[in-house]
C-alpha atoms as a PDB file:
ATOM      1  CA  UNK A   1       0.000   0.000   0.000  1.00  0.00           C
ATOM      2  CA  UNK A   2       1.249   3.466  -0.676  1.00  0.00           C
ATOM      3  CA  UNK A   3       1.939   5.870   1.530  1.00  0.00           C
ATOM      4  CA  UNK A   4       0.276   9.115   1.644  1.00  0.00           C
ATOM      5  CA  UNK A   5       1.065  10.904   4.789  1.00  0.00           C
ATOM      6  CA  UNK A   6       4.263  10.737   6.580  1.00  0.00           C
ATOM      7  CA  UNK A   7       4.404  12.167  10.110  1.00  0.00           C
ATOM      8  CA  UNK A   8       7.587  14.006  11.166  1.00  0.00           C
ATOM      9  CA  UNK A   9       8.709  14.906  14.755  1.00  0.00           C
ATOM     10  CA  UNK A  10      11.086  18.475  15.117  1.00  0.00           C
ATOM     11  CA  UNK A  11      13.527  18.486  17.921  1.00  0.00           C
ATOM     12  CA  UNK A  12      15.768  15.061  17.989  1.00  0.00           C
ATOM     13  CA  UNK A  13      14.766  13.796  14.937  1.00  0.00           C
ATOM     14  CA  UNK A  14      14.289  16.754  11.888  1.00  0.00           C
ATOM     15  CA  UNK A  15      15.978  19.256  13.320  1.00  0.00           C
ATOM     16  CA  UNK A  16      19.475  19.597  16.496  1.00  0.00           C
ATOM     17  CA  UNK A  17      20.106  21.665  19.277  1.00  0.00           C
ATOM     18  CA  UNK A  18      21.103  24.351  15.970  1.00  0.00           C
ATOM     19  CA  UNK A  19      17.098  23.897  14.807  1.00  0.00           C
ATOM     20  CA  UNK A  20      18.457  23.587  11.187  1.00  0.00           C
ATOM     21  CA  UNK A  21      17.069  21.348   8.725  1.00  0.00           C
ATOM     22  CA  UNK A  22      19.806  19.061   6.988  1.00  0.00           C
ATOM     23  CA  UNK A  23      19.989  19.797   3.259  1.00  0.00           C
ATOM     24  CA  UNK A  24      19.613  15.734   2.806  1.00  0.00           C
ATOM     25  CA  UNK A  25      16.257  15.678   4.964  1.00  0.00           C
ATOM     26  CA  UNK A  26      15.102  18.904   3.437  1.00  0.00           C
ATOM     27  CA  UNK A  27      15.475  17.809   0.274  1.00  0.00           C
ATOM     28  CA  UNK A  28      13.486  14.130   0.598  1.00  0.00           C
ATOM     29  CA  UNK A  29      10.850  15.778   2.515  1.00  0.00           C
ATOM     30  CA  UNK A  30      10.843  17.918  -1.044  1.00  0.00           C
ATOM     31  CA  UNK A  31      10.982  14.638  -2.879  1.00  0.00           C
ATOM     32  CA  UNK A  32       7.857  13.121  -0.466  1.00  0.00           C
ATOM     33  CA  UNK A  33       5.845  16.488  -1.162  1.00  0.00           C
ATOM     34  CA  UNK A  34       6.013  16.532  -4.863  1.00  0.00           C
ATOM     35  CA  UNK A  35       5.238  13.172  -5.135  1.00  0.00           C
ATOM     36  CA  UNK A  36       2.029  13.961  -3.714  1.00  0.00           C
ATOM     37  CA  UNK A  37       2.551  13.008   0.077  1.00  0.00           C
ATOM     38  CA  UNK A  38       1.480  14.846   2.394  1.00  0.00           C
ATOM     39  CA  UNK A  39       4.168  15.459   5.100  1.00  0.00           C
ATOM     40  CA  UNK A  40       2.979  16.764   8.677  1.00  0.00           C
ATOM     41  CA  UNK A  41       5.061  18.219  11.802  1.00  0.00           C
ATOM     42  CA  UNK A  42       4.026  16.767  14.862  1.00  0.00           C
ATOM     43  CA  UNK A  43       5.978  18.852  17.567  1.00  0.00           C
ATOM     44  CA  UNK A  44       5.894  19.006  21.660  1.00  0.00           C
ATOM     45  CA  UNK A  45       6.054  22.981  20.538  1.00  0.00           C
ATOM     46  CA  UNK A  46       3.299  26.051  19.857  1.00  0.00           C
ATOM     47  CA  UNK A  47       2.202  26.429  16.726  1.00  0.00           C
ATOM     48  CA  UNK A  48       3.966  29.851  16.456  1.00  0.00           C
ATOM     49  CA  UNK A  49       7.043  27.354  17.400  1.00  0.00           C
ATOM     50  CA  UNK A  50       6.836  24.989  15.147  1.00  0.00           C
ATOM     51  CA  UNK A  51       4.637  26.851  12.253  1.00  0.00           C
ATOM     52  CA  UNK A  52       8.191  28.413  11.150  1.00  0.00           C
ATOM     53  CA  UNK A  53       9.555  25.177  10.212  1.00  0.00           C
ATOM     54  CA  UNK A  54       6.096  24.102   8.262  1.00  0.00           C
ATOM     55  CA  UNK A  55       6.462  27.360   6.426  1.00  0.00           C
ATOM     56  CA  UNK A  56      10.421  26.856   5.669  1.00  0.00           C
ATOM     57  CA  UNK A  57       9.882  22.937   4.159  1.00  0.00           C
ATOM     58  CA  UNK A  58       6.594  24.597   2.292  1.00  0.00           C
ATOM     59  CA  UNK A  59       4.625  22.507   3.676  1.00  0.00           C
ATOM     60  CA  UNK A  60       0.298  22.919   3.786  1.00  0.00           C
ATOM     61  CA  UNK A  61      -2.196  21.083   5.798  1.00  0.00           C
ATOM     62  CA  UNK A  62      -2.625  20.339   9.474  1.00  0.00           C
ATOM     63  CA  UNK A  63       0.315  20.526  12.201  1.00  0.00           C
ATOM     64  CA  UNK A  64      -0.034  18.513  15.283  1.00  0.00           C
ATOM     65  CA  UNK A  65       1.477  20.737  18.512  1.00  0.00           C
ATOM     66  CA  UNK A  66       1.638  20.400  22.018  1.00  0.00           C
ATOM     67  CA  UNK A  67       2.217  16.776  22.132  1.00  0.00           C
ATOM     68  CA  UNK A  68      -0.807  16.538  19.896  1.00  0.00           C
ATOM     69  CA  UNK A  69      -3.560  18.310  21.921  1.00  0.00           C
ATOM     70  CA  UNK A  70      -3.509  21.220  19.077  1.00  0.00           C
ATOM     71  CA  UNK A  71      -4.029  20.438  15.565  1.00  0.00           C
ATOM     72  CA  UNK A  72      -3.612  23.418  13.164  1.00  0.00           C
ATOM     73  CA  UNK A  73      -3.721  24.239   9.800  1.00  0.00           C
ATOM     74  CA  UNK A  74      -0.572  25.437   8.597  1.00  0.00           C
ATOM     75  CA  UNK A  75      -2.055  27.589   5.593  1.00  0.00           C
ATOM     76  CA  UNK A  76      -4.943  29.393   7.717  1.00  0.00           C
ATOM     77  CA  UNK A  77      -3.648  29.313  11.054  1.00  0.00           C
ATOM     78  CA  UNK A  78      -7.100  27.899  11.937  1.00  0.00           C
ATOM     79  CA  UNK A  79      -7.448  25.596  15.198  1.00  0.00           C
ATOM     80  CA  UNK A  80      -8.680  22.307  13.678  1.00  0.00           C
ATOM     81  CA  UNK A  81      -8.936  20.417  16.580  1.00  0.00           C
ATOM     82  CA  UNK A  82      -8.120  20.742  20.700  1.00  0.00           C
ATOM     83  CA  UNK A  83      -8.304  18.373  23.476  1.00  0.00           C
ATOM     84  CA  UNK A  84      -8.243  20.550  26.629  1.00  0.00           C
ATOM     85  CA  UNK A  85      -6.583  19.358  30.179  1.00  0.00           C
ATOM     86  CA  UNK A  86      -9.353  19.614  33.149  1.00  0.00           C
ATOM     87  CA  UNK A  87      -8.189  22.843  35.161  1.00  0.00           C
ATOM     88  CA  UNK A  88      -8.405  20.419  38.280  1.00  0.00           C
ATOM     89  CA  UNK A  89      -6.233  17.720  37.425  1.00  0.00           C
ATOM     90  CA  UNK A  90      -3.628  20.507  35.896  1.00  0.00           C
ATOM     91  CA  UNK A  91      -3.711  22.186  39.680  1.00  0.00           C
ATOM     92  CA  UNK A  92      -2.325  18.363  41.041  1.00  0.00           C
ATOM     93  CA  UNK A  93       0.428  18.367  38.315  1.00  0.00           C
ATOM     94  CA  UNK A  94       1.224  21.902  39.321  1.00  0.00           C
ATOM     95  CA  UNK A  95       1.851  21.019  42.892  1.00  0.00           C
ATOM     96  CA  UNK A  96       3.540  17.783  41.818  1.00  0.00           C
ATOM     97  CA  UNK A  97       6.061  19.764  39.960  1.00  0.00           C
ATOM     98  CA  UNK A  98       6.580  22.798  42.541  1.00  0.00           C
ATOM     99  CA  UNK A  99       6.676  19.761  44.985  1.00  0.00           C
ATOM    100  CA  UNK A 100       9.723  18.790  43.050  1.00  0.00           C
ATOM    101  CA  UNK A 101      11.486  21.299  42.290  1.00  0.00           C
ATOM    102  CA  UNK A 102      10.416  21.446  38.498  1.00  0.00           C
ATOM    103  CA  UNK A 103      10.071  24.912  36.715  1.00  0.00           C
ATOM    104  CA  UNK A 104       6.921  24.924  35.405  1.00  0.00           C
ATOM    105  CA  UNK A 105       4.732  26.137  32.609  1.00  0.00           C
ATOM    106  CA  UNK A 106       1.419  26.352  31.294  1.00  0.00           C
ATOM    107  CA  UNK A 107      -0.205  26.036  27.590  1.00  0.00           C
ATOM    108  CA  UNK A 108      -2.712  28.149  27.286  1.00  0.00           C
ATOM    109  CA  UNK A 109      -4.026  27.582  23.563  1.00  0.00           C
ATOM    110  CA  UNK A 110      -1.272  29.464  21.387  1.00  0.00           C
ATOM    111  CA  UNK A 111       0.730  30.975  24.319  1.00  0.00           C
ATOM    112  CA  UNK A 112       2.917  29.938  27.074  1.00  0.00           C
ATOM    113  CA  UNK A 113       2.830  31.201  30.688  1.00  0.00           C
ATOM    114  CA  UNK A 114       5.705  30.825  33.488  1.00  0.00           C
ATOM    115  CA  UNK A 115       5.684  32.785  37.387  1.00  0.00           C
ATOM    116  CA  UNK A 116       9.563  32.513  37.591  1.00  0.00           C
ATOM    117  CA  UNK A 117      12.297  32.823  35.301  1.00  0.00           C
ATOM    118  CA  UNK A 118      15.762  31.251  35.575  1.00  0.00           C
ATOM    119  CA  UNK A 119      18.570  29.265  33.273  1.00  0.00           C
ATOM    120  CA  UNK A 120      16.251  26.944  32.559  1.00  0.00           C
ATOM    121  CA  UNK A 121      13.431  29.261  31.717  1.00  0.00           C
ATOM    122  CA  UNK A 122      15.950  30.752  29.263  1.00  0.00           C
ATOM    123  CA  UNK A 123      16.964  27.864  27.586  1.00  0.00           C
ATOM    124  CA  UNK A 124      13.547  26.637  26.644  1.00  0.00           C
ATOM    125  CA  UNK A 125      12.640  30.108  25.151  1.00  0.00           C
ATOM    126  CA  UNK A 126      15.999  29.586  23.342  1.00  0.00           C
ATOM    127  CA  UNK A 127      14.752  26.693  21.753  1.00  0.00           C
ATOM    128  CA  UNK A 128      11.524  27.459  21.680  1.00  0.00           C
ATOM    129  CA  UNK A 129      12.243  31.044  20.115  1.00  0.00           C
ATOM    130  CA  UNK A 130       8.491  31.980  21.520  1.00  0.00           C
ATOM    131  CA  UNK A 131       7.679  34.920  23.603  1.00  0.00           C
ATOM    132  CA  UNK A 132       6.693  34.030  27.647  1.00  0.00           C
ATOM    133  CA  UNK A 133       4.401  35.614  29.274  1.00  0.00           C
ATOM    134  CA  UNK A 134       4.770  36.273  32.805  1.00  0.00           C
ATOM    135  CA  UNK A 135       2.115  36.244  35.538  1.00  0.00           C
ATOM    136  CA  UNK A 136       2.432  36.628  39.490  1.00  0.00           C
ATOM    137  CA  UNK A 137       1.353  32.713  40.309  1.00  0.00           C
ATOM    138  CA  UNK A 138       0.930  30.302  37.944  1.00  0.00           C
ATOM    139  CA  UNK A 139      -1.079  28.377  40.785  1.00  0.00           C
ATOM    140  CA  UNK A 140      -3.624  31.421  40.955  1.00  0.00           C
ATOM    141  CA  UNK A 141      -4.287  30.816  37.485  1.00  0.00           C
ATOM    142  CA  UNK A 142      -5.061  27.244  37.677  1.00  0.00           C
ATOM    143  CA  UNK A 143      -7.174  27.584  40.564  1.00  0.00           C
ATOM    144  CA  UNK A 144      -9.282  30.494  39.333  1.00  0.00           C
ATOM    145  CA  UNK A 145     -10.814  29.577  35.929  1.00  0.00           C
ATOM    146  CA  UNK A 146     -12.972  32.993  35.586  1.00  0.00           C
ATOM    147  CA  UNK A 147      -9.177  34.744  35.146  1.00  0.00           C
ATOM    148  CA  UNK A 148      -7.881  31.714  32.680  1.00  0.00           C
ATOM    149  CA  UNK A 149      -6.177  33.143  29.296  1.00  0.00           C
ATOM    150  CA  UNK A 150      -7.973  30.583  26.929  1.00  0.00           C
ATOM    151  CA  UNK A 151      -8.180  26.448  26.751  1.00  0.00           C
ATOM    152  CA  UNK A 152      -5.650  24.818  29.191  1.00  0.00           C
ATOM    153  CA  UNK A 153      -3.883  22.529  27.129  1.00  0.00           C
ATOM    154  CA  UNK A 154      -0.523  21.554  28.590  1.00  0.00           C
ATOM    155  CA  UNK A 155       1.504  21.418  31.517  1.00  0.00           C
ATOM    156  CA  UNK A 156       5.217  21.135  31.243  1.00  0.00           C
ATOM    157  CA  UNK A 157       7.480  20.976  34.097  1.00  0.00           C
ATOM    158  CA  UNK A 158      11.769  21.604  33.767  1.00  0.00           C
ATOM    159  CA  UNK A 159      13.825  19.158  36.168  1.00  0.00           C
ATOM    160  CA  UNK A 160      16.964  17.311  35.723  1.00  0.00           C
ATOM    161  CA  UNK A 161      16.862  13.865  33.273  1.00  0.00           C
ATOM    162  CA  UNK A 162      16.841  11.213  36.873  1.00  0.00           C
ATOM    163  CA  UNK A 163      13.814  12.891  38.731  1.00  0.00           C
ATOM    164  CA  UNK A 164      11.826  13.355  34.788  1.00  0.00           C
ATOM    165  CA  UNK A 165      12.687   9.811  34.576  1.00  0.00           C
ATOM    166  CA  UNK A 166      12.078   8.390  37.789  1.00  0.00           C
ATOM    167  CA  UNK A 167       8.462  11.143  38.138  1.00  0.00           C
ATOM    168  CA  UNK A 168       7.109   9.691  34.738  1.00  0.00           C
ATOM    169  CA  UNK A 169       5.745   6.950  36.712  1.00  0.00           C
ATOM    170  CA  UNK A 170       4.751   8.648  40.142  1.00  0.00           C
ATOM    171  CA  UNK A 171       2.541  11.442  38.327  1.00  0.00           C
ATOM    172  CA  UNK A 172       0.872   9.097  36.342  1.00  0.00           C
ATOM    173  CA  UNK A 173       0.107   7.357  39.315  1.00  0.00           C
ATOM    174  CA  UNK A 174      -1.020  10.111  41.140  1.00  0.00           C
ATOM    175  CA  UNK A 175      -3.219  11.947  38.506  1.00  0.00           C
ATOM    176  CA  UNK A 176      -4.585   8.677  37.034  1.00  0.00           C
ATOM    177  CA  UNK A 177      -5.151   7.375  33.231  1.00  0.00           C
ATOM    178  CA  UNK A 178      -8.356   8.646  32.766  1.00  0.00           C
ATOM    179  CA  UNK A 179      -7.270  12.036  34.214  1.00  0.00           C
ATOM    180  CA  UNK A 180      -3.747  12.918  32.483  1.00  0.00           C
ATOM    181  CA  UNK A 181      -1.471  11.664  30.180  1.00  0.00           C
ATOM    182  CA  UNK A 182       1.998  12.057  31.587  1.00  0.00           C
ATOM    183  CA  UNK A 183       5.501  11.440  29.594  1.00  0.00           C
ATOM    184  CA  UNK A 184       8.562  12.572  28.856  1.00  0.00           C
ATOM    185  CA  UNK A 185       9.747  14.443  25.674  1.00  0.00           C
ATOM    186  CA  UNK A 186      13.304  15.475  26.383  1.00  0.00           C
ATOM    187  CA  UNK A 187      14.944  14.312  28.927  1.00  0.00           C
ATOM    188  CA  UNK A 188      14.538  17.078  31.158  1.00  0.00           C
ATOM    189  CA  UNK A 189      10.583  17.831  30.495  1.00  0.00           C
ATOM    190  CA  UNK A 190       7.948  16.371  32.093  1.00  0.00           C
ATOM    191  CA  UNK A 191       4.944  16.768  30.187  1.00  0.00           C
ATOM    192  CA  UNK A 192       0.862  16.495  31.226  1.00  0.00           C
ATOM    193  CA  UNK A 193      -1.622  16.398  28.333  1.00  0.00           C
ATOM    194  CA  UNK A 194      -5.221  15.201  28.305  1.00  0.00           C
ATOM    195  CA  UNK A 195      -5.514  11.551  28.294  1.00  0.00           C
ATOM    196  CA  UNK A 196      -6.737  11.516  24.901  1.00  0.00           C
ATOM    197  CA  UNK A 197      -3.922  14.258  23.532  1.00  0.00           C
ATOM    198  CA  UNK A 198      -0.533  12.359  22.375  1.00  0.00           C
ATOM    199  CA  UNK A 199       1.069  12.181  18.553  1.00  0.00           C
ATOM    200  CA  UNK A 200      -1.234   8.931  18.085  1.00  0.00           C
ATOM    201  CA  UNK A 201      -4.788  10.580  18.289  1.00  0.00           C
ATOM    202  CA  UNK A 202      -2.761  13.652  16.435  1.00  0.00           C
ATOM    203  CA  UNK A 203      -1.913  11.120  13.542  1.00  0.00           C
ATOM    204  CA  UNK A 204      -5.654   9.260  13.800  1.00  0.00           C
ATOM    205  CA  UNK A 205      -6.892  12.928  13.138  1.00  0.00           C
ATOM    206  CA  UNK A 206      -4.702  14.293  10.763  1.00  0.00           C
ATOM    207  CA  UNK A 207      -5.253  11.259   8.291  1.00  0.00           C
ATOM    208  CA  UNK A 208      -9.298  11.728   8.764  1.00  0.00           C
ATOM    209  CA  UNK A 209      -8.923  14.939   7.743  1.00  0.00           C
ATOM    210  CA  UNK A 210      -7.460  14.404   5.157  1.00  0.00           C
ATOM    211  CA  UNK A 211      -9.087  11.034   4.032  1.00  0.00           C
ATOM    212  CA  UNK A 212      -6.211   8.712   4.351  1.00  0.00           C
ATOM    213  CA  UNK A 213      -6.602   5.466   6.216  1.00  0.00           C
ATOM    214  CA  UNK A 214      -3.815   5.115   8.979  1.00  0.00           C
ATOM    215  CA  UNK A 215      -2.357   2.050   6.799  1.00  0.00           C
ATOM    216  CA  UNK A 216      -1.379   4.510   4.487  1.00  0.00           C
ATOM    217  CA  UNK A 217       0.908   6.490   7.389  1.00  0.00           C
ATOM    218  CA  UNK A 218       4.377   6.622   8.196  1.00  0.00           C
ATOM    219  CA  UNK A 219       5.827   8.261  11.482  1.00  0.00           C
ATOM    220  CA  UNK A 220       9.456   9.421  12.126  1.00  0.00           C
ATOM    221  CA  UNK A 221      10.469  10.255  16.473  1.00  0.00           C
ATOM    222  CA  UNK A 222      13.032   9.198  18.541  1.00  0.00           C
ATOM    223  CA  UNK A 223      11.421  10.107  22.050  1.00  0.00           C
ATOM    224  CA  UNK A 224       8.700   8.687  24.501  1.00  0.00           C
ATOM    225  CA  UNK A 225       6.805  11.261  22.859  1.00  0.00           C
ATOM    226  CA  UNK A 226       6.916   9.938  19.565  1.00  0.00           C
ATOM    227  CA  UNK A 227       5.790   5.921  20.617  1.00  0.00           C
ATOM    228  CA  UNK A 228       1.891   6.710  20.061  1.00  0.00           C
ATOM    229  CA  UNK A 229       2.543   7.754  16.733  1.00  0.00           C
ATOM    230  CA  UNK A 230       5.030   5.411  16.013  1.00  0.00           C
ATOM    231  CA  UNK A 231       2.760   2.361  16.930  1.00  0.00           C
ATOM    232  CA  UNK A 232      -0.705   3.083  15.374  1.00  0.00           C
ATOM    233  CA  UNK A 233       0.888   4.595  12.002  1.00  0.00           C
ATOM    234  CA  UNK A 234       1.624   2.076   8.862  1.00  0.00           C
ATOM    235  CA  UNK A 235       5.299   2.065   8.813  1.00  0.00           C
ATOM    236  CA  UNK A 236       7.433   3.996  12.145  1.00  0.00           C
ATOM    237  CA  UNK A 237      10.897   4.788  12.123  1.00  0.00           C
ATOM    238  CA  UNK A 238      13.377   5.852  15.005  1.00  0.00           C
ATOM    239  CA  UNK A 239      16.338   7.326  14.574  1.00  0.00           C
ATOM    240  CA  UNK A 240      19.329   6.347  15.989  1.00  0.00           C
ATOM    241  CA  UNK A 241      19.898   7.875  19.163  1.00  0.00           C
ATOM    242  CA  UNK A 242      16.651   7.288  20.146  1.00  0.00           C
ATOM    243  CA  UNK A 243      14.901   6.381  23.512  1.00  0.00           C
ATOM    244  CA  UNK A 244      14.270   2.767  24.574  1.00  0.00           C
ATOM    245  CA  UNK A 245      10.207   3.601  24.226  1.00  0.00           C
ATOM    246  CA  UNK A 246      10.889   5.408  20.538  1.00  0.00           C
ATOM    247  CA  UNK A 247      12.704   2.014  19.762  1.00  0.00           C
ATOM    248  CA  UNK A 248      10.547  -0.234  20.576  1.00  0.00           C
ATOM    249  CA  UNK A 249       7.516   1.456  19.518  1.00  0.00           C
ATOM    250  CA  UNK A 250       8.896   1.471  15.867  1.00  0.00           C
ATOM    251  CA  UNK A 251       9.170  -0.572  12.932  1.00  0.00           C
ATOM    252  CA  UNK A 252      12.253   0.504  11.853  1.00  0.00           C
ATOM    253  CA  UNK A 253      15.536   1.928  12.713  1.00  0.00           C
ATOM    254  CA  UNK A 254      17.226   4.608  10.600  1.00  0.00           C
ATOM    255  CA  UNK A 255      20.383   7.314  10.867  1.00  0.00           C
ATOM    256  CA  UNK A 256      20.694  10.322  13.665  1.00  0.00           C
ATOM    257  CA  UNK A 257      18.861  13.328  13.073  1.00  0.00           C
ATOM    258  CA  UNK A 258      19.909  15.125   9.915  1.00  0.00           C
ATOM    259  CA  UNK A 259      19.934  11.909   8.149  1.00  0.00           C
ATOM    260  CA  UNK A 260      17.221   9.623   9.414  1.00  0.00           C
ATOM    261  CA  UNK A 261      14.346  11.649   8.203  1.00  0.00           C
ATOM    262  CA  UNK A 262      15.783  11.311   4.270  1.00  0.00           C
ATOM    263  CA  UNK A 263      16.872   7.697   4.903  1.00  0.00           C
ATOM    264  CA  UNK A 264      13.055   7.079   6.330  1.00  0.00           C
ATOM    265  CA  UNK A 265      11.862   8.603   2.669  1.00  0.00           C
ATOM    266  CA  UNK A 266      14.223   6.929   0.807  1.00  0.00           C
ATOM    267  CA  UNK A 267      12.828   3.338   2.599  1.00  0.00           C
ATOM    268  CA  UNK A 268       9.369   4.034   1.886  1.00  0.00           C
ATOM    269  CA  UNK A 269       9.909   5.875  -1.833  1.00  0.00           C
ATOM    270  CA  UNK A 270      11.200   4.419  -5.368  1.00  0.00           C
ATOM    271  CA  UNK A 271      11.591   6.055  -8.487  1.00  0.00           C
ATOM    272  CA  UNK A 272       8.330   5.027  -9.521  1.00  0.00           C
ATOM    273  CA  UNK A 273       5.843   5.507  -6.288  1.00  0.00           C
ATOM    274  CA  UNK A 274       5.856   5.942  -2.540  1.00  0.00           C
ATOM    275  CA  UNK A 275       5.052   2.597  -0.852  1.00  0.00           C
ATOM    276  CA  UNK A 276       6.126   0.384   1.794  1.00  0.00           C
ATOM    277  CA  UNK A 277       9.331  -2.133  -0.579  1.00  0.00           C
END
């Protein structure tokens, strides 16, 4: 069966710490696109994150961000679809986080929030290259919804890599299934989504939308992030480098980032047509 949408994840596996595109993963994504494939972001970041690098590759179409509890069209900027966190269960990953020593922030649809500012604060705007916005207590703005910015959809807390790894676990525990979903996307974030947001409803929806069955999908990650998308879609790659989860959650394994998203391509497209060999 051919493949008609190919999901792509940004930091770790299409673009480095430098946030450049490789000419060799630009230039199959190019390849995928004018063959008629429709190739989609699907990014931990904002859409005014992430939209940049959409833009850049000229890609159309929806872009999954914030873990998948955003979907966006690229062209329009229009919010396609949302899955919101519960206020409530966002308050008990708050305190979790403070509890621990995390830096955290909030999603509110297109915009990020933070109470306190430090290295670490700096190096995710860095990355990010988004604009925080500042607010007295980030805890007052959980607990008062009347004074909330917009749709909750995120909660992201900064630690160091043992306590993300070892909390992964302990949140989900304490929130619950049915309340949160709870994972780690670098190895230093600790990230709480609806339990229905994550990359794998992102990809269900995208291909809907655009009337392509998920056997006709292929997915690209190499973080716990990435394993939703990586299991439901046709055909999953990680690249090398990639987290135990990412690993086992894919088909395939391909090259680090800046080659693995054109060696992915190059797997599932001939001269001919796009397919699975």
């Amino acid at each position: 069966m051919k493949i008609r949408l190919i999901a792509v994840d940004l930091d770790g596996t299409l673009v480095g710490d430098d946030l450049a595109i490789s000419p060799g993963d630009r230039a199959a994504i190019s390849r995928a696109t004018s063959a008629g494939i429709n190739v989609c972001l699907a990014t931990g970041r904002l859409f005014s994150a992430s939209r940049r690098f959409a833009d850049d590759l000229g890609l159309g179409g929806p872009l999954a961000c914030l873990q998948g509890a955003a979907i966006y069209d690229v062209r329009t900027g229009r919010l396609m679809r949302s899955w919101p966190l519960a206020l409530g269960t966002a308050l008990r990953a708050y305190d979790f986080m403070k509890d621990g020593g995390y830096n955290v922030q909030l999603y509110f649809g297109d915009a990020l929030f933070v109470d306190h500012v430090d290295e670490r604060t700096d190096e995710y705007l860095r990355r990010s290259r988004v604009e925080a916005t500042r607010v007295p207590d980030l805890r007052t703005l959980l607990s008062d919804a009347g004074s909330a910015p917009g749709t909750l959809l995120k909660v992201l807390g900064i630690g160091s890599a043992p306590d993300v790894e070892r909390d992964v676990p302990r949140l989900s525990s304490v929130l619950g299934a049915d309340e949160a979903n709870v994972m780690k996307s670098q190895p230093t974030y600790l990230e709480v989504t609806d339990p229905s947001a994550d990359k794998g409803s992102a990809l269900r929806f995208m291909a809907a939308s655009l009337e392509i069955s998920l056997d006709e999908t292929a997915a690209i990650g190499d973080s716990d992030n990435d394993a939703p998308m990586l299991q439901i879609a046709g055909a999953s790659f990680a690249v090398a480098g990639a987290t135990a989860v990412a690993r086992r959650a894919a088909r395939m394994m391909v090259g680090v980032q800046g080659v693995g998203v054109a060696e992915a391509i190059d797997a599932l497209c001939d001269a001919d047509a796009c397919g699975i060999p």
